[in-house]
Protein backbone atom coordinates (compact mmCIF):
# COMPACT_ATOMS: atom_id res chain seq x y z
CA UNK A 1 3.98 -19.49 29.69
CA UNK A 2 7.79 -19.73 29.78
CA UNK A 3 7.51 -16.51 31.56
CA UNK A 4 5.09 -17.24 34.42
CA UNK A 5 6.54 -20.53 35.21
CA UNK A 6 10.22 -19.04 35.81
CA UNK A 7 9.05 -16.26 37.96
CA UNK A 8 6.70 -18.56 40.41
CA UNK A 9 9.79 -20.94 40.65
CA UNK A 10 12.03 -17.67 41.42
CA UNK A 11 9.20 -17.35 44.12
CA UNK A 12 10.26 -19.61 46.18
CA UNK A 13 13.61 -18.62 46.57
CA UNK A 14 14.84 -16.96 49.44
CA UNK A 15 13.43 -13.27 49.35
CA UNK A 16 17.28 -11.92 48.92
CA UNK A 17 17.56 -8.19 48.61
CA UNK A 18 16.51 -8.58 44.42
CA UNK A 19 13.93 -10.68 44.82
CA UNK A 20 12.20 -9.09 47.63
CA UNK A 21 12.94 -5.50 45.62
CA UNK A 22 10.74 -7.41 42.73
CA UNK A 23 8.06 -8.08 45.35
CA UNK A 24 8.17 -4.54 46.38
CA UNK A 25 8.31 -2.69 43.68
CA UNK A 26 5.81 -4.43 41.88
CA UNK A 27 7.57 -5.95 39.23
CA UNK A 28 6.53 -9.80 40.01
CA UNK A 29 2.81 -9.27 40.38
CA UNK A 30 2.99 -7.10 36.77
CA UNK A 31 4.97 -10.34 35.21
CA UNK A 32 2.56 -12.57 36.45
CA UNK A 33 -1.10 -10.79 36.25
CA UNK A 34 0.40 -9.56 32.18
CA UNK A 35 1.17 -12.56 31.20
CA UNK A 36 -1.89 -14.76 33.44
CA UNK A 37 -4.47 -14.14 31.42
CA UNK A 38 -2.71 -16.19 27.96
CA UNK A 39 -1.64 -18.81 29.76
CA UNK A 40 -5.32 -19.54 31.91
CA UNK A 41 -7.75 -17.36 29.97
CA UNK A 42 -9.75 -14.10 31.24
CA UNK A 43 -11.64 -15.49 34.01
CA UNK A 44 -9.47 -17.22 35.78
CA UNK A 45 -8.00 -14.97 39.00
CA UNK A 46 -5.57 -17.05 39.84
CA UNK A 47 -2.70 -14.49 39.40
CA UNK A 48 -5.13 -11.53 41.01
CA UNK A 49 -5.43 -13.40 44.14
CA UNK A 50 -1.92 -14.16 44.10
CA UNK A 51 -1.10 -10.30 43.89
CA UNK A 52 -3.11 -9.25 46.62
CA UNK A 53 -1.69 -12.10 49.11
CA UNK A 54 1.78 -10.73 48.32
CA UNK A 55 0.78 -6.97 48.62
CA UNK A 56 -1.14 -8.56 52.38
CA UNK A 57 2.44 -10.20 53.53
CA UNK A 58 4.48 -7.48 52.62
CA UNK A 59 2.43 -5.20 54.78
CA UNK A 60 2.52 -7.50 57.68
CA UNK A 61 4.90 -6.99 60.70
CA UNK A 62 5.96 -10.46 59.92
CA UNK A 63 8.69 -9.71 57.42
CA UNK A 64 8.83 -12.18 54.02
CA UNK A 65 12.51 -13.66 54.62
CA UNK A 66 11.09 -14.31 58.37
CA UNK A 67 8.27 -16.10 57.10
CA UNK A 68 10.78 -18.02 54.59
CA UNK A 69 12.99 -19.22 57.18
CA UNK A 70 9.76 -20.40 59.18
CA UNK A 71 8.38 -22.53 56.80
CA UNK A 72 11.48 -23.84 54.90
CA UNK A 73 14.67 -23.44 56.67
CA UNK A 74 15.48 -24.77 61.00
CA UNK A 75 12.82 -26.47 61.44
CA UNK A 76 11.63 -27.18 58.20
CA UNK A 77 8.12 -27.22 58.70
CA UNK A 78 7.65 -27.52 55.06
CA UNK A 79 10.17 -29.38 52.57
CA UNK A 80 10.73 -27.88 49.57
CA UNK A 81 12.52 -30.53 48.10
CA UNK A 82 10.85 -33.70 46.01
CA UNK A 83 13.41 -35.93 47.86
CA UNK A 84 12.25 -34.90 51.56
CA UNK A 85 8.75 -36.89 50.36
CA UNK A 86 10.89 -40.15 49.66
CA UNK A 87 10.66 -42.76 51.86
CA UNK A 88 14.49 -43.54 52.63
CA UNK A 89 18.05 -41.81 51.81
CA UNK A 90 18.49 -44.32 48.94
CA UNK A 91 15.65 -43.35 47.06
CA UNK A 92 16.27 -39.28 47.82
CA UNK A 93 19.96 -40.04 46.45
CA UNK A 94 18.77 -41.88 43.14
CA UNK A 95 16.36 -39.12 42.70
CA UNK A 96 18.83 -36.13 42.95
CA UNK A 97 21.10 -38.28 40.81
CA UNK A 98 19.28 -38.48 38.42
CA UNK A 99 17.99 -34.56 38.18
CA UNK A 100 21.65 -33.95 37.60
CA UNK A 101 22.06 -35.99 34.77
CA UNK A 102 19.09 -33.96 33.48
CA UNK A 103 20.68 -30.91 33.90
CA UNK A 104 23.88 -32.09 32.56
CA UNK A 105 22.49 -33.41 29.19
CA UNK A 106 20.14 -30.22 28.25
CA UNK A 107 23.72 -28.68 29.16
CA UNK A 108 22.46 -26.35 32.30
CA UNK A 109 23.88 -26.14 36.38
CA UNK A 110 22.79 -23.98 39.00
CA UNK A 111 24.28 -20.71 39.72
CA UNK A 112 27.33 -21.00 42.39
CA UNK A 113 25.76 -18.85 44.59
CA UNK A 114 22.31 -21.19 44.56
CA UNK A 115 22.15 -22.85 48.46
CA UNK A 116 18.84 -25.30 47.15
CA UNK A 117 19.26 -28.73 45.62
CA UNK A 118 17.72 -29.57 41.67
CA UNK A 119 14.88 -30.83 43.57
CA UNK A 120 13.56 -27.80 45.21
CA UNK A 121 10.44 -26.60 43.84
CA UNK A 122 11.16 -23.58 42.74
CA UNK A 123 13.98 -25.02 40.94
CA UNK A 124 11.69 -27.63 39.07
CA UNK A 125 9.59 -24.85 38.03
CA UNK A 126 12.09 -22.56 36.46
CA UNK A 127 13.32 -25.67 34.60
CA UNK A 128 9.93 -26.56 33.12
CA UNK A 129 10.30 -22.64 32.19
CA UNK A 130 13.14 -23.15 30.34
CA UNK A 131 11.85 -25.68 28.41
CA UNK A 132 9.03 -23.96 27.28
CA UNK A 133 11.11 -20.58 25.97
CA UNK A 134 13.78 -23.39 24.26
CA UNK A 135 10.68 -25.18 23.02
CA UNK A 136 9.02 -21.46 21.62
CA UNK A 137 12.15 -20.16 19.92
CA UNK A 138 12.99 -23.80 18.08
CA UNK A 139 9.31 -23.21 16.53
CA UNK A 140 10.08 -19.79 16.06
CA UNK A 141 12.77 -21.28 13.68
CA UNK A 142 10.72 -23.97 12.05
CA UNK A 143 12.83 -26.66 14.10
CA UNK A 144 9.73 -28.82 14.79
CA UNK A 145 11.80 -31.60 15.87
CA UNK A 146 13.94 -29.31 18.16
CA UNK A 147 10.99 -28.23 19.46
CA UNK A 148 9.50 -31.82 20.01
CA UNK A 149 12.66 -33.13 22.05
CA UNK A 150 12.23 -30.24 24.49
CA UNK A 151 8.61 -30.40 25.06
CA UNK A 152 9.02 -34.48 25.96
CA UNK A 153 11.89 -33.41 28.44
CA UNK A 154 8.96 -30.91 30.28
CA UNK A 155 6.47 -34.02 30.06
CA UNK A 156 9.10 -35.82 31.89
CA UNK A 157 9.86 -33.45 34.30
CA UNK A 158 6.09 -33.02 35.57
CA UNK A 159 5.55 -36.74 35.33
CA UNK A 160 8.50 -37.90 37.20
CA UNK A 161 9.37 -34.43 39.62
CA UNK A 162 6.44 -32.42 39.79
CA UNK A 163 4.33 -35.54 41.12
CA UNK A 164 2.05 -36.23 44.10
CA UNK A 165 4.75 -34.49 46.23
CA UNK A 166 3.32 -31.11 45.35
CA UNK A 167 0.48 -31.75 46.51
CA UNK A 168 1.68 -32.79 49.54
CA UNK A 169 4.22 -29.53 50.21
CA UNK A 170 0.97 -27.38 49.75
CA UNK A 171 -1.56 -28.96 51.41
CA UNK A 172 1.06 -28.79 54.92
CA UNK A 173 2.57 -25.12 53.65
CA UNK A 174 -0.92 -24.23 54.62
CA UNK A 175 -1.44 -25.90 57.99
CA UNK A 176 1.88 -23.98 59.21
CA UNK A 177 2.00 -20.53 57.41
CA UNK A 178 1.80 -17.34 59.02
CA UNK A 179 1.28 -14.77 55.92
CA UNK A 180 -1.27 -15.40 52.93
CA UNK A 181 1.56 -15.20 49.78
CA UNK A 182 3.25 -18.67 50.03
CA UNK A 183 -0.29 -20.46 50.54
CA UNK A 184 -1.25 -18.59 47.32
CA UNK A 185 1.68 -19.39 45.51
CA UNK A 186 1.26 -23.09 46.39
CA UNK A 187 -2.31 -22.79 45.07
CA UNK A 188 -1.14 -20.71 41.85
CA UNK A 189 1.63 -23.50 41.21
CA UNK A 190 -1.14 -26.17 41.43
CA UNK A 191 -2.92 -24.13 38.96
CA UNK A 192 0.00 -23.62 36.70
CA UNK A 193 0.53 -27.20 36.66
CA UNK A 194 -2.98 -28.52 36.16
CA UNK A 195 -2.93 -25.99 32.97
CA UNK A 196 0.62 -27.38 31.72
CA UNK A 197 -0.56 -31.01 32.04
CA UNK A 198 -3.75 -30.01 29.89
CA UNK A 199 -0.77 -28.18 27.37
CA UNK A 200 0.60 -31.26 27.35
CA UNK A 201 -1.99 -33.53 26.27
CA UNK A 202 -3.42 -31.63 23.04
């Protein structure tokens, strides 16, 4: 799962040169559709769907990065940040505040070169990621207590950052966007959430 979470949040990144090379070369859709079917089960075509929205806005004369910059960037037509759904600068400060005392105690910071704030979705994601492949390899070693601590830090990060916000991003991403792969990756993050919340509650 660890797997399919960090490359969706990588997904909503700016489509640099690497990460639109990934798109283009094939190498996302493989990561995703390989690894799809243990994390949601055989039937569900969530990642196909996905795939073939990507392979449809890559062909299009709209270019990704355009589309990007449309929907997130100028304007911003579309918020990718938890504290742009906030009513109020105090809240949205609190909020990121308190993200970076997240990051800070599980002893992670972005990358230098990273332009978002914690609280951009894709962001969120790749932390909930990161959880899960600290949570796997602590089991891998028998550390069930290890493991324990970092599976209650994803619990908190869906129930307090990956809220009712979401939903909101997605449902306007759609209203506004031009090409067919960020409404599918909204839809395919729903997805991967519903299926993490149902992880969570065994």
């Amino acid at each position: 799962r660890a797997g399919v979470w960090k490359a969706a949040g990588r997904a909503w990144a700016y489509p640099n040169g690497e990460l639109l090379a990934t798109f283009a070369e094939g190498l996302f859709e493989q990561v995703v559709t390989s690894a799809w079917a243990r994390v949601a089960g055989s039937g569900d075509d969530a990642a196909e769907r996905l795939g073939r929205a990507l392979r449809a806005s890559l062909a299009a004369e709209v270019g990704l990065a355009e589309e990007h910059t449309f929907l997130f960037s100028r304007e911003v037509r579309c918020p990718p940040y938890e504290s742009s759904y906030f009513p109020g600068p105090h809240r949205r400060t609190q909020n990121l505040s308190q993200l970076g005392s997240v990051l800070k105690a599980l002893g992670l910071r972005l990358a230098p070169e990273t332009r978002d704030l914690p609280d951009h979705i894709g962001i969120l994601m790749e932390l909930v990621g990161h959880t899960q492949a600290r949570e796997a390899l602590l089991l891998g070693r028998d550390d069930t207590g290890g493991a324990l601590t970092w599976r209650q830090v994803r619990r908190r990060i869906l129930a307090d950052h990956l809220g009712e916000w979401v939903e909101q991003f997605c449902a306007r991403l759609k209203t506004v966007a031009r090409l067919p792969f960020y409404p599918a990756l909204a839809d395919f993050t729903l997805r991967l959430r519903q299926l993490e919340r149902e992880a969570l509650s065994e």
